[in-house]
Protein backbone atom coordinates (compact mmCIF):
# COMPACT_ATOMS: atom_id res chain seq x y z
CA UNK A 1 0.00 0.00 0.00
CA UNK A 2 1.47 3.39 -0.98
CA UNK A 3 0.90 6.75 0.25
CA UNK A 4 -0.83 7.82 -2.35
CA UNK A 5 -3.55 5.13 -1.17
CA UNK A 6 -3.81 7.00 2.29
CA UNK A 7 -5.41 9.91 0.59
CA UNK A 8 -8.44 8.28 -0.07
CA UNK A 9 -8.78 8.99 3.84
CA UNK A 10 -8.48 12.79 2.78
CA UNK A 11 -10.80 14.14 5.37
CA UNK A 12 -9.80 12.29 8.65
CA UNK A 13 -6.34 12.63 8.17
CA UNK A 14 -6.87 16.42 7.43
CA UNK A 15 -9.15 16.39 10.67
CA UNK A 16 -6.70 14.65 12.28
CA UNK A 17 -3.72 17.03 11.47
CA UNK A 18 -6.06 20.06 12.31
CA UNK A 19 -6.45 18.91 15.84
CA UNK A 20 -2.24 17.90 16.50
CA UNK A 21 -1.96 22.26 15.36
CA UNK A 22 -4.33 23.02 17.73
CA UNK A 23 -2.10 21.17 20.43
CA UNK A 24 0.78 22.53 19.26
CA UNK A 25 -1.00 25.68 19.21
CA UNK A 26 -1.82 25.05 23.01
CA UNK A 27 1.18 23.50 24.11
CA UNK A 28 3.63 26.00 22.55
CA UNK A 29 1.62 29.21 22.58
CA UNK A 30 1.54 32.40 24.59
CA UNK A 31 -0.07 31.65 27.86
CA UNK A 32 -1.47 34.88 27.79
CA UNK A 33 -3.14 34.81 24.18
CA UNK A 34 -4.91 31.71 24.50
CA UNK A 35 -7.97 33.25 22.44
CA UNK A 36 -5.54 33.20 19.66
CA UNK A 37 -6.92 29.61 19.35
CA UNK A 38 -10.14 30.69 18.55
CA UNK A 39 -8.59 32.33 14.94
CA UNK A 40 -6.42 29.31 14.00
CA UNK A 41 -9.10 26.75 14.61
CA UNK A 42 -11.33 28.71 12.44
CA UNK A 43 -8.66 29.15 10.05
CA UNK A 44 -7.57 25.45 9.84
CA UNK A 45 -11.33 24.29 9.59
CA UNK A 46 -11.98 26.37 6.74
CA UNK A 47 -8.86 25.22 4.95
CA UNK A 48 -9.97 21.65 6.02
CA UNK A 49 -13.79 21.96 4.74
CA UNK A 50 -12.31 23.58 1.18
CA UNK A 51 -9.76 21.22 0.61
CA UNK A 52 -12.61 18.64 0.96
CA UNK A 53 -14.60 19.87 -2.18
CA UNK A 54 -11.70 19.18 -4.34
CA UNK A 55 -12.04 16.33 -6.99
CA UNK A 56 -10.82 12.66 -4.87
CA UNK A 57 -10.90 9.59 -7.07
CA UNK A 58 -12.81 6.97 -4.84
CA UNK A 59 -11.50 3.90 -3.16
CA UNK A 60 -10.66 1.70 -0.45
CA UNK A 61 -8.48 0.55 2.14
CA UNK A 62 -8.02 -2.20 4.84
CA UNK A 63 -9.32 -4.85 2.84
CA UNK A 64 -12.42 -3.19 1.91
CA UNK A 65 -13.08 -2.20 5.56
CA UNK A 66 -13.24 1.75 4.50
CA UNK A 67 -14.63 2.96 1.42
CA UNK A 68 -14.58 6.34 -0.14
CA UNK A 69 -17.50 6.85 -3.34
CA UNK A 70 -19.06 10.71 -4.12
CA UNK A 71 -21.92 9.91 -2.29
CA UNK A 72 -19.87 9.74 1.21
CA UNK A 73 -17.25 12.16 0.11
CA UNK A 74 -20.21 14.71 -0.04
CA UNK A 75 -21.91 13.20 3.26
CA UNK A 76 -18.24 14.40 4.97
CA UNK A 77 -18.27 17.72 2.94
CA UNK A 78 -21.36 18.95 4.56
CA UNK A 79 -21.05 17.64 8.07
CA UNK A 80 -17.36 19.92 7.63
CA UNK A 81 -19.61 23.04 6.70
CA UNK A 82 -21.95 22.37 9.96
CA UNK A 83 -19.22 21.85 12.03
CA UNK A 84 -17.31 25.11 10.38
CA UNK A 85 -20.49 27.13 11.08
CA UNK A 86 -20.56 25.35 14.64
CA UNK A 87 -16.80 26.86 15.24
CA UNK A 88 -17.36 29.93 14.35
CA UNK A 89 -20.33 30.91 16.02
CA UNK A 90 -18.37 29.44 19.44
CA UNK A 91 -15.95 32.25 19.25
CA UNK A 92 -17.60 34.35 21.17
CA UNK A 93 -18.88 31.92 23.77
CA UNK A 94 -15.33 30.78 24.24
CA UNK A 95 -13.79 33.86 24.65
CA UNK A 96 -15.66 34.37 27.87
CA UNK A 97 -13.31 34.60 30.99
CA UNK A 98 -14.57 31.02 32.48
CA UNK A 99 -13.65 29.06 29.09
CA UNK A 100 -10.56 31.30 28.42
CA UNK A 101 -8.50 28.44 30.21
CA UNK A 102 -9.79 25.26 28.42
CA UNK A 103 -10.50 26.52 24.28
CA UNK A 104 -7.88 23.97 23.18
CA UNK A 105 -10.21 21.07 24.72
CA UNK A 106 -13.47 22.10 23.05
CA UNK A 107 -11.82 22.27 19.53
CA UNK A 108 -9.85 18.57 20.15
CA UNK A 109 -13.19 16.98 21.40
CA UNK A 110 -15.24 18.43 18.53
CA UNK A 111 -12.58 17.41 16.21
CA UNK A 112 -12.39 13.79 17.59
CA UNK A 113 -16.36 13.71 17.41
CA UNK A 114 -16.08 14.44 13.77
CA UNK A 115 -12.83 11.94 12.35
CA UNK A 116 -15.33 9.53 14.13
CA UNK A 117 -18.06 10.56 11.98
CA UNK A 118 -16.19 10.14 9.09
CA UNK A 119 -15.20 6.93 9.81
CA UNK A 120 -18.55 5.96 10.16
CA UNK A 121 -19.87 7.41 7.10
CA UNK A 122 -16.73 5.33 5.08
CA UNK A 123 -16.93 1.97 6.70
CA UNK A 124 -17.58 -0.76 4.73
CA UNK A 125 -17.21 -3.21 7.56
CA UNK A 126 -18.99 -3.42 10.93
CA UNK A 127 -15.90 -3.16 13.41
CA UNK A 128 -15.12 0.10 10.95
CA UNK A 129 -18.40 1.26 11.40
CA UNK A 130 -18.33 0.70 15.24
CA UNK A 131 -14.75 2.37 16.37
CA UNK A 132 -15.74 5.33 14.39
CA UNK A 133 -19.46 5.54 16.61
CA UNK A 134 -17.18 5.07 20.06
CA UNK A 135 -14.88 7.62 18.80
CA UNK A 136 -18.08 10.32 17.96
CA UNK A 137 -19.76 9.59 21.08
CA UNK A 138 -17.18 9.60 24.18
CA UNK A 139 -16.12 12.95 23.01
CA UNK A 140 -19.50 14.12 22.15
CA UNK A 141 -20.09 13.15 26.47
CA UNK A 142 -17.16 15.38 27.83
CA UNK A 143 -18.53 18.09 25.18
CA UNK A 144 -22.10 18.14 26.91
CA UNK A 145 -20.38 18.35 30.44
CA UNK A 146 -18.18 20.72 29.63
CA UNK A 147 -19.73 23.71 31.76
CA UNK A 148 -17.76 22.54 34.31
CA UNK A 149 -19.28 25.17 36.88
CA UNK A 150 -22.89 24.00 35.89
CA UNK A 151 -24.35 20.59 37.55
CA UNK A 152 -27.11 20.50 34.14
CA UNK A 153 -23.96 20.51 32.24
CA UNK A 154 -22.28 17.71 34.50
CA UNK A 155 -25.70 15.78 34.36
CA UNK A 156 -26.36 15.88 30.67
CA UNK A 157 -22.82 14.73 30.05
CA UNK A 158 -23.38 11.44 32.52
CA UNK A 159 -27.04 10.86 31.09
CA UNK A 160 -25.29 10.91 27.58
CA UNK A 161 -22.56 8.64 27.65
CA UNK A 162 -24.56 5.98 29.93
CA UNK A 163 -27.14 6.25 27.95
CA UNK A 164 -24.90 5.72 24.49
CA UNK A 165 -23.20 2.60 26.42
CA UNK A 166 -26.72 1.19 26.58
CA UNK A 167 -27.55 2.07 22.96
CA UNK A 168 -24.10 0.79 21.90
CA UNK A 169 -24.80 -2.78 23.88
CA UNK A 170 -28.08 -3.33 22.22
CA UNK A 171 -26.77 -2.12 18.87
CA UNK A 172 -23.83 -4.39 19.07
CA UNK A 173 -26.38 -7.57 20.26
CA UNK A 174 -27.91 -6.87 16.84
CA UNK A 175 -25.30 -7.28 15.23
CA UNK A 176 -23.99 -10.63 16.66
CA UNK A 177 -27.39 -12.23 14.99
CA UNK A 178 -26.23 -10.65 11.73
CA UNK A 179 -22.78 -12.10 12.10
CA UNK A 180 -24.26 -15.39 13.70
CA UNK A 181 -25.75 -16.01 10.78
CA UNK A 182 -23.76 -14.67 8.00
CA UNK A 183 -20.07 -15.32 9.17
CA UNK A 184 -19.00 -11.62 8.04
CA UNK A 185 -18.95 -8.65 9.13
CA UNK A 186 -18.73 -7.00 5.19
CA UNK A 187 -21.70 -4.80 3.90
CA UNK A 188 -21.00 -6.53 0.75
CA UNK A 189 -21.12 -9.55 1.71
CA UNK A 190 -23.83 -9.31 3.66
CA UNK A 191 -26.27 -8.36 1.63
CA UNK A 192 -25.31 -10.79 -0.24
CA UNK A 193 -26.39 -13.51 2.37
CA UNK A 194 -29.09 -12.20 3.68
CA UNK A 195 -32.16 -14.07 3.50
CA UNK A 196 -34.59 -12.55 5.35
CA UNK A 197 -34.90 -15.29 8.31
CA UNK A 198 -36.49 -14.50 11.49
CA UNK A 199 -32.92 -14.20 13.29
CA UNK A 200 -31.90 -11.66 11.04
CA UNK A 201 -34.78 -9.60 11.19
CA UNK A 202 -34.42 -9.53 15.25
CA UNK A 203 -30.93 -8.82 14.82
CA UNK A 204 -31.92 -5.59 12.44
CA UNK A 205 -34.23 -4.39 15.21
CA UNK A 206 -31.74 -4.55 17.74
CA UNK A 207 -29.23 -2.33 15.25
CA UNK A 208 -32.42 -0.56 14.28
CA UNK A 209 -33.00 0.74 18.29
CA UNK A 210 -29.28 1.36 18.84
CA UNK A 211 -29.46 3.75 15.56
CA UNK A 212 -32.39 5.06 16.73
CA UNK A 213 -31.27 6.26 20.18
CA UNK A 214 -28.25 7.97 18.44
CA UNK A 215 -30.76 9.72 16.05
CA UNK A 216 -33.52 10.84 18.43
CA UNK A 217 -36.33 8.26 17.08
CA UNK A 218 -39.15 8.09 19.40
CA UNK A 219 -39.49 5.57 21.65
CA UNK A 220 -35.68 6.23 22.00
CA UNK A 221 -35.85 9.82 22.20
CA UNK A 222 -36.31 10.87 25.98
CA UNK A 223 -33.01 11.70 26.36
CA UNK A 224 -32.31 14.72 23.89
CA UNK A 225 -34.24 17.11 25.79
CA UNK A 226 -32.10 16.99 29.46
CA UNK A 227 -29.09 16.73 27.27
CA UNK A 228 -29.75 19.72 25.04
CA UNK A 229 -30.50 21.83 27.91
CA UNK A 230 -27.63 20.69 30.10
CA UNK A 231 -25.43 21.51 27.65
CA UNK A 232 -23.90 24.86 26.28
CA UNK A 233 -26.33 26.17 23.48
CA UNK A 234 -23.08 25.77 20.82
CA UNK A 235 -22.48 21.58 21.47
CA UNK A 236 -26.32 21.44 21.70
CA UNK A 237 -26.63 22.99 18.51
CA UNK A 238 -23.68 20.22 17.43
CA UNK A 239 -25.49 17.25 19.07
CA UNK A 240 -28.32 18.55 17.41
CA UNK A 241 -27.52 18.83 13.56
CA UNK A 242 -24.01 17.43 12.87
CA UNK A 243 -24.26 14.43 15.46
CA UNK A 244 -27.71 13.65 14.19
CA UNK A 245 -27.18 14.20 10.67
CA UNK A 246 -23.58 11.99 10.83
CA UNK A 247 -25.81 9.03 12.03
CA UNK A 248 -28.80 9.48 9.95
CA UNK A 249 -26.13 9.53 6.85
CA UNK A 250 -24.74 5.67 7.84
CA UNK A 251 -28.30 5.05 8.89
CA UNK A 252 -29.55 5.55 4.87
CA UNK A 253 -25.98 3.84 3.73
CA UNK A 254 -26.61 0.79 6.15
CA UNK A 255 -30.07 0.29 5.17
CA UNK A 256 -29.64 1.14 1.53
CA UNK A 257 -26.39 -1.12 0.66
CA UNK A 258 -27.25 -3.89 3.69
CA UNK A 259 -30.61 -4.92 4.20
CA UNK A 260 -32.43 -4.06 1.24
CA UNK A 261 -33.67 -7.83 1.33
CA UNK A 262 -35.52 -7.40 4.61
CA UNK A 263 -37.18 -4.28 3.18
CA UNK A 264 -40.59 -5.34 3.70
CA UNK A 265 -39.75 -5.86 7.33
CA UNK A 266 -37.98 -2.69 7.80
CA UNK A 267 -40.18 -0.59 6.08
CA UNK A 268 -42.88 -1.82 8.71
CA UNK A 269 -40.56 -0.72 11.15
CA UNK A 270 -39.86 2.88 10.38
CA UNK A 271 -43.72 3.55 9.18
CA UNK A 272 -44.70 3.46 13.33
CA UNK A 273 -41.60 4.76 14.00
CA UNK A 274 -42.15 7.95 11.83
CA UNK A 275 -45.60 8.67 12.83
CA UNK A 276 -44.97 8.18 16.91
CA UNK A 277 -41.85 10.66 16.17
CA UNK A 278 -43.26 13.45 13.98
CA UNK A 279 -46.87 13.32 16.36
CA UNK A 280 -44.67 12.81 19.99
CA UNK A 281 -42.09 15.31 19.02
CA UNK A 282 -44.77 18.17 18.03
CA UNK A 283 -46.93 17.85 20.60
CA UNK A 284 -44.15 17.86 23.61
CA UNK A 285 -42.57 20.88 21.02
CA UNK A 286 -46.20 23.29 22.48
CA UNK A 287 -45.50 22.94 26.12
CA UNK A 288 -41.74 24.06 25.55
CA UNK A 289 -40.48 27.15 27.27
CA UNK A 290 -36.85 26.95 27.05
CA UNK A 291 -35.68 27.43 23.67
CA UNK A 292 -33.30 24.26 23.85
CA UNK A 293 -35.30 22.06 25.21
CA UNK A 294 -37.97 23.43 22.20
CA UNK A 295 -35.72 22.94 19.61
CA UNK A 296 -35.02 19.85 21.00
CA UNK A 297 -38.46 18.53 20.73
CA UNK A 298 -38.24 20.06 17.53
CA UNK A 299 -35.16 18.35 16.18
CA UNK A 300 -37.26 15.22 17.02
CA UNK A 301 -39.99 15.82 14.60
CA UNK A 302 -37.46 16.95 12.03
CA UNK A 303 -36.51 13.33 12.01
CA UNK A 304 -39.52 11.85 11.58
CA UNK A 305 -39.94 13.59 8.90
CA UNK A 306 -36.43 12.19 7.29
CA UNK A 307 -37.81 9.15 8.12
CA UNK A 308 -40.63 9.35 5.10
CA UNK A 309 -37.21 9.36 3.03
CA UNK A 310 -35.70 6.58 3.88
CA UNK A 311 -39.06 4.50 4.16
CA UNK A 312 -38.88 4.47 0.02
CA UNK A 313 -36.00 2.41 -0.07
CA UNK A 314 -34.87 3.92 -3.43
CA UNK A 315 -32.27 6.72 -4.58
CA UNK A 316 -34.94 9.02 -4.69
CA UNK A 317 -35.34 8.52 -1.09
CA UNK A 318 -31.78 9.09 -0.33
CA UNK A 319 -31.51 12.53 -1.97
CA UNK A 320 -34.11 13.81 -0.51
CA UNK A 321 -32.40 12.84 3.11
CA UNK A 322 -29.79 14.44 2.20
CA UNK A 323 -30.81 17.92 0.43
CA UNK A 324 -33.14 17.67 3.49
CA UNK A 325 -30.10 17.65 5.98
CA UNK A 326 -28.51 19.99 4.12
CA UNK A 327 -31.33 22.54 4.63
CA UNK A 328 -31.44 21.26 7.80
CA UNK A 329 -27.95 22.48 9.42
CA UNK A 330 -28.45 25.95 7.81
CA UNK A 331 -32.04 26.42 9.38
CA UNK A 332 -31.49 24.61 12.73
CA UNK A 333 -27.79 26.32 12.92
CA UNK A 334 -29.27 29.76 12.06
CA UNK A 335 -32.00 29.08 14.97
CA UNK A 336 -29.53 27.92 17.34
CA UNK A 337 -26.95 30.83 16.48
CA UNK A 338 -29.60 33.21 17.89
CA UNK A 339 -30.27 31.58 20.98
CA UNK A 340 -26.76 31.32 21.49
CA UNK A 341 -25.93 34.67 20.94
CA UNK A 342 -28.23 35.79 23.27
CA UNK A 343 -27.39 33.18 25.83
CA UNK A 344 -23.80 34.13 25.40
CA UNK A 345 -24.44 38.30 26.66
CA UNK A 346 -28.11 38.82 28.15
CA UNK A 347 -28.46 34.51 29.57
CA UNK A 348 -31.86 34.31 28.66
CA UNK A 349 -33.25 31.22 26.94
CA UNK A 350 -37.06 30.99 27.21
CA UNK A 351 -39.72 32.03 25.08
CA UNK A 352 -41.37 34.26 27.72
CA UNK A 353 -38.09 36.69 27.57
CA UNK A 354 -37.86 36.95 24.14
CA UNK A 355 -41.25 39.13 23.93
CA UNK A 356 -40.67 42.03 22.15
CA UNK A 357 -36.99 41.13 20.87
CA UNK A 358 -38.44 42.60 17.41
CA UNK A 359 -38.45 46.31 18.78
CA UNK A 360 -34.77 45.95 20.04
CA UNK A 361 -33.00 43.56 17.91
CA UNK A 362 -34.65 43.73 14.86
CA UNK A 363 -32.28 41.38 13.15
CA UNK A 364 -31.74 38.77 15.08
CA UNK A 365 -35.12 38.52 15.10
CA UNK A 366 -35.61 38.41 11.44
CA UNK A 367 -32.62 35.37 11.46
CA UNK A 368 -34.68 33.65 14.08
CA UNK A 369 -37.65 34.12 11.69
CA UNK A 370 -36.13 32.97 8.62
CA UNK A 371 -35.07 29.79 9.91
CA UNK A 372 -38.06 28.45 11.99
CA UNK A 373 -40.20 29.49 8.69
CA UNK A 374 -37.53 27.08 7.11
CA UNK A 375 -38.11 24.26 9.39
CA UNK A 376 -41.84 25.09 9.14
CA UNK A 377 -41.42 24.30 5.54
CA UNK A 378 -43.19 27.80 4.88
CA UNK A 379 -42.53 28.45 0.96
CA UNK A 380 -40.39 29.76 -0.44
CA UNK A 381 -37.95 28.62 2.02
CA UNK A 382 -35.56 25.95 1.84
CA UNK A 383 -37.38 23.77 4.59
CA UNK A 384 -40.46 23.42 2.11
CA UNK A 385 -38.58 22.24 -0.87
CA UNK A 386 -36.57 19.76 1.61
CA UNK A 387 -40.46 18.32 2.92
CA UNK A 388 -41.92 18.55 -0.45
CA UNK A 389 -38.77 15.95 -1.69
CA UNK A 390 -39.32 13.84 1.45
CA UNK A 391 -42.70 13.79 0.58
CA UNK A 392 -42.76 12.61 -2.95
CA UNK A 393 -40.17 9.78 -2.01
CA UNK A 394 -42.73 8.16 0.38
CA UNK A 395 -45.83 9.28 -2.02
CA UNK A 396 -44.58 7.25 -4.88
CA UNK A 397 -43.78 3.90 -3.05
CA UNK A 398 -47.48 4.18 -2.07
CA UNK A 399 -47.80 5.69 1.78
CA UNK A 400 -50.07 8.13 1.42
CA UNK A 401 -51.48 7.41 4.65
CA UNK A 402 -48.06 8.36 6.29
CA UNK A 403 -47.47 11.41 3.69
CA UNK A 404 -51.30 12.82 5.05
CA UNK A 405 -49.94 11.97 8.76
CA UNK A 406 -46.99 14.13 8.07
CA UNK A 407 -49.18 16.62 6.89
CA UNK A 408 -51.31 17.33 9.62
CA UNK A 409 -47.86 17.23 11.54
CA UNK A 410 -46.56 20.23 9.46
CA UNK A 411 -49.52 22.28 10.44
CA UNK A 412 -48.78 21.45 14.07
CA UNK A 413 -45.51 22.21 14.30
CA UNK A 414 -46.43 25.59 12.20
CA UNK A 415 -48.30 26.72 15.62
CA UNK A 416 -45.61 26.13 17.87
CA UNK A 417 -42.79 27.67 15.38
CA UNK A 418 -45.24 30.53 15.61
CA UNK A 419 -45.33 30.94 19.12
CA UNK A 420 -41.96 31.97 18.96
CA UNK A 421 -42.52 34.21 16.27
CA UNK A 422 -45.68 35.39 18.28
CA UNK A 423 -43.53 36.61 20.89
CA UNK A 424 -40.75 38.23 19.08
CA UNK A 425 -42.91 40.40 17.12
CA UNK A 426 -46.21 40.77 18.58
CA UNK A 427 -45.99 40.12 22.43
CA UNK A 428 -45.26 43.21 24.25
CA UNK A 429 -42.66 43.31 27.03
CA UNK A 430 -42.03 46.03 29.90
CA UNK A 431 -38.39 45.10 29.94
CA UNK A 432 -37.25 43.43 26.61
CA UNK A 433 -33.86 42.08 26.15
CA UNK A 434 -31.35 45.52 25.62
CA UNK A 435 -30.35 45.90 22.63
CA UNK A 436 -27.06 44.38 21.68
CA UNK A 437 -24.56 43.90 18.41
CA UNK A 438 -23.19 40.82 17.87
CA UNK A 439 -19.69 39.82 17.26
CA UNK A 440 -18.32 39.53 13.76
CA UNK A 441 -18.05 35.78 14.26
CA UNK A 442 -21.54 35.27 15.09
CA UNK A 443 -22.82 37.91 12.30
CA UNK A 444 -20.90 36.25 9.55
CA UNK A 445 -22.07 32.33 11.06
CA UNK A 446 -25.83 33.74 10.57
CA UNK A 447 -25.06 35.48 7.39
CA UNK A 448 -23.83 32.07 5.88
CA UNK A 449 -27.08 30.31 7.41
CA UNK A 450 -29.58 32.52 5.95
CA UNK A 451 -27.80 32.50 2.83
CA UNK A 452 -27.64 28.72 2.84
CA UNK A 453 -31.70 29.00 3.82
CA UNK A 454 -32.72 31.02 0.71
CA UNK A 455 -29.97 29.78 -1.71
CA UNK A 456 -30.38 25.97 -1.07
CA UNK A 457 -34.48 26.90 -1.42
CA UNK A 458 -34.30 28.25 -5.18
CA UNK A 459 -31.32 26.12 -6.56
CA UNK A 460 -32.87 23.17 -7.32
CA UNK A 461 -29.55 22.03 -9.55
CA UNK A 462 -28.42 20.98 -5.58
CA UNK A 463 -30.89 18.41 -5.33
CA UNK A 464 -30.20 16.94 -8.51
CA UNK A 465 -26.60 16.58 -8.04
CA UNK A 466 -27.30 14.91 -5.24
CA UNK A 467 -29.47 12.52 -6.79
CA UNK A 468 -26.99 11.92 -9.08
CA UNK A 469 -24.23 11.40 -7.06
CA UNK A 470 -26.76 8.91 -4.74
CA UNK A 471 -26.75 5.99 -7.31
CA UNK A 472 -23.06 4.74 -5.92
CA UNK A 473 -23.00 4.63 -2.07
C-alpha cells in the first residue's frame, strides 16, 4: 500500500492534522493569548472543509473495511460546513473569561467527534463502522459536560454517555445475529447472504433501536431534551444537527447497501416509527419554554420527517435525506446561532423573555424568523422544498397514509414555530432584552445560514446533483 492510497482517507487525516496544530497551538503558545486559538481553529477548519470539495478519485483501504465513493465524500463535505459554522459561532462563547482556560479542549473533542463521523460514514465493515461511533460519542459526552461550573452541564454529560453505552450494547447484540448467521462482518457480503430469516430480522431491530437512540427516534428519544439543555447552546446545537445528521447519513448507507432484502420488514418498522416521532415530538414541542429544550423537541420531529425518506428504499429517497439535511444544518444552525448569541451576553433562553426582541433587535429577530419558517417548511424557504422531496419519495412507493400523517404534523408544528414568532414580534414586554450587536463571528455564522436557507431553497440544480451522485454509495 502506498501513500498515495492513504489519501483516499483525505478528510480524517486532514481532521486529524487540524487537531495535532491546535495542540501545538496550546502546548507552545503564549499563555497569555490563549484566544488566539479561537482564529487558527477557524482558520484550519476552513482550509480543512475547502480542501474537501476538491475532486478525490474513490476507493478503499483495509481490505475493503473503509470505502470512499461521491456519495460519502459529499456526506463528509457537509457535516465539515456544519461543524465550520458550529466553530465559528463558538468564538464568542469561548472567549468568555470562564472558558478562556480550556478553548484547546473544546476544539480537540469536537474534532475527535467528527474523524469519528467520518469513519462511520466510510466503513464498509462493521468493526469500521463501530470504532468510528465510540470515537463520535465519548467525546461528544465530555462536550455536553463541559460547563464545568454548571451541575445540568455535569448531568447531561453522565445521562449521555450511559445512555450511548446502553444504545451501543443493544446495537452491538444486533449485530452478533447478523454475524451469527452470516459469518461476516462485510456490507457486501452481507447483503449478499441475507435471507430474510427471522434471526436476522431480530438482529436488524436490535441495530435498528441502537441507531435510533443515536438519532432521536421516538421511543428512544427521551433523552435529547435533558441533554440539550444541560449543555452549552453551541455543542447542543452540534449534538443537534451534525451528530444527528452523521448518524442518519450511515443510517440511509446501512439500510440502503445492507438490508435491502428485509425491506418489507424494515419498512414496517420505520412507518410506526415515523408517525410516533413526527406526532410525539410536536406535541411535547407546544408545552416548551426553554428554547433548547424546544428545539429539541423540535429536532425530534425533524426526524420523523427524514424518516418518510428513507421508508422508500430507493435513490430518490436518499436525496431527498440528504438535500433535506442539508437545509437542515443551515435552518437549525441559524436558529440555534440566535439563541446562542443571546445566551452568550443577556443569559436568557425561554420564550417568555424573548417578547418584544423585534423592537430591540430587529435582526436577530428576522434570522430567528427565517429559519423556523424554514423548518416550518413555509414556501419559499428551503425547509419546504426539503419536505416537499421527502414527501414525494414516500408518495410514490405508495404511503399516502403516512405522507397525510406528516401533513397534519406540518400544520402542528407551524403553531408552535409561531409561538416563537408570536412573541418576538407581537408580544409586548415592559423590559425586553437591551439591545445588543453581535460579534463579527456570530454575524458572519448567521449570514452564511440565511444565505444557505434562501440559496439551497431556489437552486434546485443541488438536489439533482445529489441525486446523481446517490446511485453509488
Amino acid at each position: 500500500m502506498s501513500l498515495a492510497n492513504f489519501l483516499v482517507m483525505r478528510h480524517e487525516l486532514l481532521l486529524t492534522a487540524a487537531a495535532l496544530l491546535v495542540l501545538m497551538g496550546e502546548i507552545f503558545g503564549d499563555p497569555l493569548k490563549k484566544r488566539s486559538v479561537n482564529l487558527l481553529t477557524v482558520v484550519l477548519f476552513s482550509a480543512v472543509t475547502i480542501i474537501g470539495f476538491l475532486p478525490s478519485p474513490p476507493g478503499s483501504l483495509f481490505g475493503g473495511m473503509y470505502i470512499a465513493t461521491e456519495m460519502r465524500l459529499l456526506m463528509k463535505n457537509i457535516l465539515n460546513i456544519g461543524a465550520l459554522l458550529v466553530i465559528i459561532q463558538s468564538v464568542s462563547w469561548l472567549s468568555k473569561d470562564e472558558n478562556s482556560g480550556k478553548i484547546s479542549e473544546y476544539y480537540i473533542l469536537l474534532i475527535s467527534t467528527l474523524i469519528g463521523m467520518n469513519f462511520m460514514i466510510s466503513a464498509g465493515h462493521f468493526l469500521m463502522f463501530y470504532l468510528g461511533l465510540e470515537l463520535a460519542t465519548i467525546p461528544a459526552a465530555a462536550l455536553a459536560a463541559y460547563d464545568r461550573y454548571s451541575n445540568k452541564s455535569a448531568e447531561a454529560g453522565i445521562k449521555l454517555i450511559l445512555l450511548s453505552a446502553f444504545s451501543s450494547g443493544i446495537l452491538l447484540y444486533g449485530l452478533t445475529m447478523v454475524y451469527g448467521t452470516t459469518g461476516t462482518l462485510y456490507f457486501d457480503e452481507i447483503s449478499d447472504l441475507l435471507v430474510n430469516g427471522n434471526l436476522q430480522v431480530l438482529g436488524f431491530i436490535f441495530f435498528f433501536a441502537g441507531m435510533a437512540f443515536k438519532i432521536s427516534i421516538v421511543p428512544f428519544h427521551l433523552w435529547a431534551a435533558d441533554v440539550y439543555e444541560g449543555a452549552p447552546v453551541n455543542i447542543t446545537s452540534y449534538l443537534s444537527v451534525i451528530s444527528k445528521g452523521a448518524a442518519l447519513f450511515i443510517f440511509v448507507i446501512v439500510l440502503f447497501s445492507i438490508f435491502p432484502v428485509i425491506i418489507e420488514s424494515w419498512q414496517k418498522t420505520i412507518y410506526v416509527t415515523a408517525v410516533l416521532t413526527m406526532t410525539i415530538g410536536n406535541l411535547f414541542a407546544i408545552r416548551q419554554q426553554n428554547l433548547k429544550r424546544f428545539l429539541a423537541f423540535s429536532s425530534i420531529s425533524q426526524a420523523g420527517y427524514i424518516l418518510l425518506g428513507i421508508i422508500g428504499g430507493n435513490q430518490l429517497g436518499m436525496a431527498s435525506v440528504v438535500y433535506y439535511l442539508v437545509v437542515y444544518i443551515f435552518s437549525n444552525l441559524a436558529a440555534f446561532g440566535v439563541v446562542a448569541a443571546i445566551s452568550n451576553v443577556k443569559g436568557k433562553e425561554s420564550i417568555e423573555e424573548y417578547n418584544g426582541l423585534y423592537q430591540t433587535n430587529p435582526g436577530l429577530s428576522l434570522v430567528m424568523l427565517l429559519a423556523l419558517f424554514s423548518l416550518a417548511g413555509i414556501p419559499p424557504f428551503a425547509g419546504f422544498f426539503g419536505k416537499f422531496f421527502l414527501f414525494t419519495a414516500a408518495a410514490q412507493k405508495g404511503f399516502y397514509l403516512l405522507v397525510l400523517i406528516a401533513l397534519l404534523n406540518t400544520i402542528i408544528s407551524l403553531y408552535y414555530y409561531l409561538l416563537v414568532v408570536k412573541a418576538m414580534f407581537i408580544n409586548k414586554s415592559e423590559a425586553p432584552i437591551e439591545k445588543f450587536r453581535s460579534d463579527f463571528p456570530t454575524r458572519f455564522a448567521l449570514g452564511i445560514c440565511v444565505a444557505g436557507i434562501v440559496i439551497t431553497g431556489f437552486a434546485s440544480i443541488i438536489f439533482e446533483v445529489i441525486k446523481d451522485m446517490s446511485y453509488g454509495i
